[in-house]
C-alpha atoms as a PDB file:
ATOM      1  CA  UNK A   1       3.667  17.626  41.519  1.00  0.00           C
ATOM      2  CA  UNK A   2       3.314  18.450  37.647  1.00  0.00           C
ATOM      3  CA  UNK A   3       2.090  17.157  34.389  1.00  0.00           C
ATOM      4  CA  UNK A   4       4.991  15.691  32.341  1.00  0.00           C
ATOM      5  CA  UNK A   5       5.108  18.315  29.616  1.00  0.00           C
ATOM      6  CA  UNK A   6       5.222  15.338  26.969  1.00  0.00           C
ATOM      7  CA  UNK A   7       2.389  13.994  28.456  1.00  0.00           C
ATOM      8  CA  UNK A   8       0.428  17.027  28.645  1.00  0.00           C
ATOM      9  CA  UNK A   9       0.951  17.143  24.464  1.00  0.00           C
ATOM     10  CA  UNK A  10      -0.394  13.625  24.049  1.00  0.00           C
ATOM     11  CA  UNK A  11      -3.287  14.267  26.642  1.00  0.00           C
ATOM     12  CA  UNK A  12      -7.022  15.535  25.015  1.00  0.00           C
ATOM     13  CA  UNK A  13     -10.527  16.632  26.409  1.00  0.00           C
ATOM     14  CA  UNK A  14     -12.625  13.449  26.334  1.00  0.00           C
ATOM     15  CA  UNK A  15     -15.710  15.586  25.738  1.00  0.00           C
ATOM     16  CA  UNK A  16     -14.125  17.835  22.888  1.00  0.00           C
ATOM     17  CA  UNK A  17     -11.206  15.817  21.996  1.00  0.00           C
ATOM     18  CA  UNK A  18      -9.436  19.487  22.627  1.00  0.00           C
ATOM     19  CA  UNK A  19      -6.051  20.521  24.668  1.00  0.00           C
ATOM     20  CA  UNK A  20      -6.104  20.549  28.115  1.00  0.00           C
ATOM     21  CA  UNK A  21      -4.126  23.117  30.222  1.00  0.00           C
ATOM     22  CA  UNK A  22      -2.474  22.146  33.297  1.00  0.00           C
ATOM     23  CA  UNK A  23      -2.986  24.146  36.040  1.00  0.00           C
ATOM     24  CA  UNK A  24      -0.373  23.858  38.684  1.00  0.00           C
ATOM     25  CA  UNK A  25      -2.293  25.948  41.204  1.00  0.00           C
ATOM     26  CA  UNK A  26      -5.311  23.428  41.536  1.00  0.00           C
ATOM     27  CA  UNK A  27      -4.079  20.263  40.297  1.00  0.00           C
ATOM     28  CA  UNK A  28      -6.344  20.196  37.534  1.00  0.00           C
ATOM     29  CA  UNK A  29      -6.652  20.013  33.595  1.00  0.00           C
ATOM     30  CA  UNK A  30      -8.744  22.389  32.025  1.00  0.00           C
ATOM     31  CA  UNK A  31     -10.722  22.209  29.028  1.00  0.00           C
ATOM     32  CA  UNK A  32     -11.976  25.657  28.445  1.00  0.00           C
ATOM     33  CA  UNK A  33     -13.773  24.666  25.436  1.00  0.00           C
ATOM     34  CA  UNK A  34     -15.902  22.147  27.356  1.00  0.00           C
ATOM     35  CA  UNK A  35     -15.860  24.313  30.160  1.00  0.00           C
ATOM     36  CA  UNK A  36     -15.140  21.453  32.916  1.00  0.00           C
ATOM     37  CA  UNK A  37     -11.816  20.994  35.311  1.00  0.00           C
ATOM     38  CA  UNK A  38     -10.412  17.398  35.536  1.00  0.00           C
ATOM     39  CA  UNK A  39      -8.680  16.470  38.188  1.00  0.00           C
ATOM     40  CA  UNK A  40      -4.918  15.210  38.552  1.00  0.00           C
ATOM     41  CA  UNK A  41      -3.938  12.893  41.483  1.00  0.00           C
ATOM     42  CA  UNK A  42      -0.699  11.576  42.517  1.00  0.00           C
ATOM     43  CA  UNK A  43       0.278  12.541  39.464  1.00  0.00           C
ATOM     44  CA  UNK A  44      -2.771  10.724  37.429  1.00  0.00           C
ATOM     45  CA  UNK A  45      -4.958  12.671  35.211  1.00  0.00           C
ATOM     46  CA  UNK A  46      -8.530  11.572  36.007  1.00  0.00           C
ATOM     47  CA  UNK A  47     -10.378  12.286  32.655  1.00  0.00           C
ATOM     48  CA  UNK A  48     -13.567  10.987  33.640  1.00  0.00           C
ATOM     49  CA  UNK A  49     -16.562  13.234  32.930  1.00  0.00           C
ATOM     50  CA  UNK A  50     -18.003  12.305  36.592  1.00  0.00           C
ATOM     51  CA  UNK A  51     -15.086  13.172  37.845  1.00  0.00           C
ATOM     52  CA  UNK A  52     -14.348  16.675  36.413  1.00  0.00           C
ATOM     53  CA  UNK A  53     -15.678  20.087  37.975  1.00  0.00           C
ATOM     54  CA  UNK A  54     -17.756  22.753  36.021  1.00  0.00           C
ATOM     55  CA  UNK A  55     -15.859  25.657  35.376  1.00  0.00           C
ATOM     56  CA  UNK A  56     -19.306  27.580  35.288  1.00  0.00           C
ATOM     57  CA  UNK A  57     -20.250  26.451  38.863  1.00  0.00           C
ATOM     58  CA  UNK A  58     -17.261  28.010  40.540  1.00  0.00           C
ATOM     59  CA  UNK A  59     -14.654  31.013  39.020  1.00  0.00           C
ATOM     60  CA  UNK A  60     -12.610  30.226  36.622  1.00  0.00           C
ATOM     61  CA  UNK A  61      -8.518  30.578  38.176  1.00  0.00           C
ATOM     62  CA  UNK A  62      -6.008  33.039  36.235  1.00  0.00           C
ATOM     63  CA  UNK A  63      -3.642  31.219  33.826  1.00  0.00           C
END
């Protein structure tokens, strides 16, 4: 499953109000600026800062 590309344009960090980066590998958006991984499932960004993984806890995946 992906992230509608025109979507993915209107979509922002809610921490950083920055662009998120869809990674297809994970299922995740990434905010590198806030450093935190938000989940996507069943298609549905979850941009809930409870919700999102620290990129710092874990390595970061190649994109």
């Amino acid at each position: 499953m992906t992230i509608d590309p025109s979507l993915l344009s209107l979509l922002v960090c809610p921490v950083t109000r920055t662009r998120l980066i869809y990674d297809q590998t994970t299922h995740e958006l990434i905010s590198d600026v806030a450093g935190l991984a938000f989940p996507v499932r069943n298609g549905i960004p979850i941009l809930l800062v409870t919700e999102a993984r620290s990129l710092t806890d874990t390595n970061k995946s190649s994109r």
